[in-house]
C-alpha atoms as a PDB file:
ATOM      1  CA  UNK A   1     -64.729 -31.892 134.768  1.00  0.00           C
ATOM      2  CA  UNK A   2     -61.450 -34.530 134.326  1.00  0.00           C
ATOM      3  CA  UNK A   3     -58.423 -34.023 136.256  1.00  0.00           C
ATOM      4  CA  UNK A   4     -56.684 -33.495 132.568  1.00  0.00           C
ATOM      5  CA  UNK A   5     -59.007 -30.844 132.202  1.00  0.00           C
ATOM      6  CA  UNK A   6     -58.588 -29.079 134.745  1.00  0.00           C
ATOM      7  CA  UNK A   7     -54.853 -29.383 134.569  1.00  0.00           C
ATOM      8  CA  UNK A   8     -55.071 -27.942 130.943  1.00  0.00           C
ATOM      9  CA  UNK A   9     -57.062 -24.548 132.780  1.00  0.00           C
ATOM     10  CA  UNK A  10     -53.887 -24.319 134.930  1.00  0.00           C
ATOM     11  CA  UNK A  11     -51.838 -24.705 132.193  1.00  0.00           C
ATOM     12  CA  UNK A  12     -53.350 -21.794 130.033  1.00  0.00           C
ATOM     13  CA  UNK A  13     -54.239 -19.441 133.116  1.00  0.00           C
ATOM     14  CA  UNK A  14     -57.991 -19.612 133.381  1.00  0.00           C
ATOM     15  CA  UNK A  15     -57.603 -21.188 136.708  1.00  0.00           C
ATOM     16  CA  UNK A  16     -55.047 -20.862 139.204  1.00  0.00           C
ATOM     17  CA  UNK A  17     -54.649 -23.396 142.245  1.00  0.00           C
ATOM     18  CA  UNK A  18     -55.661 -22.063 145.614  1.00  0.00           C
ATOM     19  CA  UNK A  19     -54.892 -23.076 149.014  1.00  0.00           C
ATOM     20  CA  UNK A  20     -58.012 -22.961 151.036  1.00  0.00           C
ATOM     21  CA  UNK A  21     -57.926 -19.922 153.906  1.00  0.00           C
ATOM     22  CA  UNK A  22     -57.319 -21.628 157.492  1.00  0.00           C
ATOM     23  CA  UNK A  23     -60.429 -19.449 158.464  1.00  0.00           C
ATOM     24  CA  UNK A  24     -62.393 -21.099 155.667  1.00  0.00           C
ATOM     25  CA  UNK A  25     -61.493 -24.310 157.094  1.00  0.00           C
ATOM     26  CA  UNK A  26     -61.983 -23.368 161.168  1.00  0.00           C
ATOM     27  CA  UNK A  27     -65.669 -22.311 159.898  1.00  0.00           C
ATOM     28  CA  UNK A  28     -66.624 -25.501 158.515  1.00  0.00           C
ATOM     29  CA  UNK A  29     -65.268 -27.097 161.876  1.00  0.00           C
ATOM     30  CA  UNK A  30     -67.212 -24.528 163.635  1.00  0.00           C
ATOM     31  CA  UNK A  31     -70.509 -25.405 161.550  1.00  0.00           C
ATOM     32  CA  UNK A  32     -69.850 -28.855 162.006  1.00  0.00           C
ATOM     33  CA  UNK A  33     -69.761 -28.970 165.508  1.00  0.00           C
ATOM     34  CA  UNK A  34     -72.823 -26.853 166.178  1.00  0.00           C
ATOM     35  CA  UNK A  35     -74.498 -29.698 163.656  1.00  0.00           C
ATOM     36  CA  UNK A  36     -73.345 -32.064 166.042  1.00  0.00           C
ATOM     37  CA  UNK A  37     -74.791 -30.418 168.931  1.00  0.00           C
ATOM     38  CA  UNK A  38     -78.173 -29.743 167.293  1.00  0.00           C
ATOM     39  CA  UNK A  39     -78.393 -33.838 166.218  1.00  0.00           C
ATOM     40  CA  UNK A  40     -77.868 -34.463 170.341  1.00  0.00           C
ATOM     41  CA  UNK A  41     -81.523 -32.684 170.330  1.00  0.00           C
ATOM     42  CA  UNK A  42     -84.368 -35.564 171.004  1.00  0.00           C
ATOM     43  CA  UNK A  43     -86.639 -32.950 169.920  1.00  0.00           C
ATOM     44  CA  UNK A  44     -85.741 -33.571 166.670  1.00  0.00           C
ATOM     45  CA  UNK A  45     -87.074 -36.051 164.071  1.00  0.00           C
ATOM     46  CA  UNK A  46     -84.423 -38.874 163.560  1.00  0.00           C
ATOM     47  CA  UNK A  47     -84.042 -38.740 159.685  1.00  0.00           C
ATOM     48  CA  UNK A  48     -83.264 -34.965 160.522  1.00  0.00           C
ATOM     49  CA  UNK A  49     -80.744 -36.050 163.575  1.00  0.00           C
ATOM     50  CA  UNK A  50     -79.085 -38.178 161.107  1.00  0.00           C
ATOM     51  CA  UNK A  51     -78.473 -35.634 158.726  1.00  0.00           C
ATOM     52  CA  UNK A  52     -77.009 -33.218 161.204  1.00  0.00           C
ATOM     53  CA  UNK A  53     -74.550 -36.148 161.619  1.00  0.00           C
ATOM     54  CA  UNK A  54     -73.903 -37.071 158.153  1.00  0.00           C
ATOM     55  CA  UNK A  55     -73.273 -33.470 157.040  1.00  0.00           C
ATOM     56  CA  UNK A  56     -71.104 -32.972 159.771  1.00  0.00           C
ATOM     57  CA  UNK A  57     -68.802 -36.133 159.518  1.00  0.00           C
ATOM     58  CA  UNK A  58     -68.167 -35.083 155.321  1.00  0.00           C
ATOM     59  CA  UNK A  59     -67.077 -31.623 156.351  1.00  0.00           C
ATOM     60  CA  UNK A  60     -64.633 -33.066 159.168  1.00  0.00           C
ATOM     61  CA  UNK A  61     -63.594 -35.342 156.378  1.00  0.00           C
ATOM     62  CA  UNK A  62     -63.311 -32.801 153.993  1.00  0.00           C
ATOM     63  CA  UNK A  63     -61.539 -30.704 156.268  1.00  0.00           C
ATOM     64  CA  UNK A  64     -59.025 -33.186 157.189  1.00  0.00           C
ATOM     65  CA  UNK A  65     -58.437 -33.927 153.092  1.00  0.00           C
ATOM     66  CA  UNK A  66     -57.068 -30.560 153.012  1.00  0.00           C
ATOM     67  CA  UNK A  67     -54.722 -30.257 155.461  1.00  0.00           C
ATOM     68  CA  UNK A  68     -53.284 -33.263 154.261  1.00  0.00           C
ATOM     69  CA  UNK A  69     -52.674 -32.285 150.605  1.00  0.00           C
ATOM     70  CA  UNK A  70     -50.802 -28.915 152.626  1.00  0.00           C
ATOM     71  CA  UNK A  71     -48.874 -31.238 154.213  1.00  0.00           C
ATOM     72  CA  UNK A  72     -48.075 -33.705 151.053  1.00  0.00           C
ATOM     73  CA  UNK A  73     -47.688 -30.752 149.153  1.00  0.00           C
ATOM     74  CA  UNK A  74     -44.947 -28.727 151.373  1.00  0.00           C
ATOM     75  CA  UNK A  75     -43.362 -32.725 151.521  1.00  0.00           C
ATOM     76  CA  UNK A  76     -43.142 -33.102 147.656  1.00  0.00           C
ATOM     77  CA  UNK A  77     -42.733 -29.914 146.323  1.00  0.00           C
ATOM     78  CA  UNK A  78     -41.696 -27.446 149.286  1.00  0.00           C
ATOM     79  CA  UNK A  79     -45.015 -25.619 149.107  1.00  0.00           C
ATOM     80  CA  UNK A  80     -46.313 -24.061 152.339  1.00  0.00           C
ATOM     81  CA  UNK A  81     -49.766 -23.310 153.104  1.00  0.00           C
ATOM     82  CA  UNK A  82     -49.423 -19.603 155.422  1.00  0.00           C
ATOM     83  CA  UNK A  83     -52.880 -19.017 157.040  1.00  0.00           C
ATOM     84  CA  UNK A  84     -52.123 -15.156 157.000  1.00  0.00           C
END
């Protein structure tokens, strides 16, 4: 789905722009790092080492994409994310 289109759900209500939780977010840090700590085990086939590591380095990244749009948002238009 196009940026326009979802733009045109916010527009006529069928969606409504959410901030994510900051519990959402400290879980996929939490899953991330026990990722990490499995791919240190040499028990473990490489290819399946490697994806420990991959997944864990787009959640970090995703994470991080987040709390920058909170903090672009509250800059541009005074919106504040509130974990509570």
């Amino acid at each position: 789905m196009s940026i326009p289109e979802l733009e045109n759900l916010l527009r006529v209500r069928k969606l409504s722009r959410e901030a994510p939780a900051a519990a959402e977010l400290a879980g996929l840090l939490r899953s991330a790092r026990a990722r990490l700590t499995d791919a240190e085990n040499g028990a473990l086939h490489l290819e399946s080492r490697f994806d420990l590591v991959v997944f864990s380095v787009i959640v970090v990244s995703f994470v991080v994409s987040q709390l920058e749009y909170d903090a672009v948002a509250e800059d541009l238009i005074g919106l504040r994310f509130d974990p509570r």
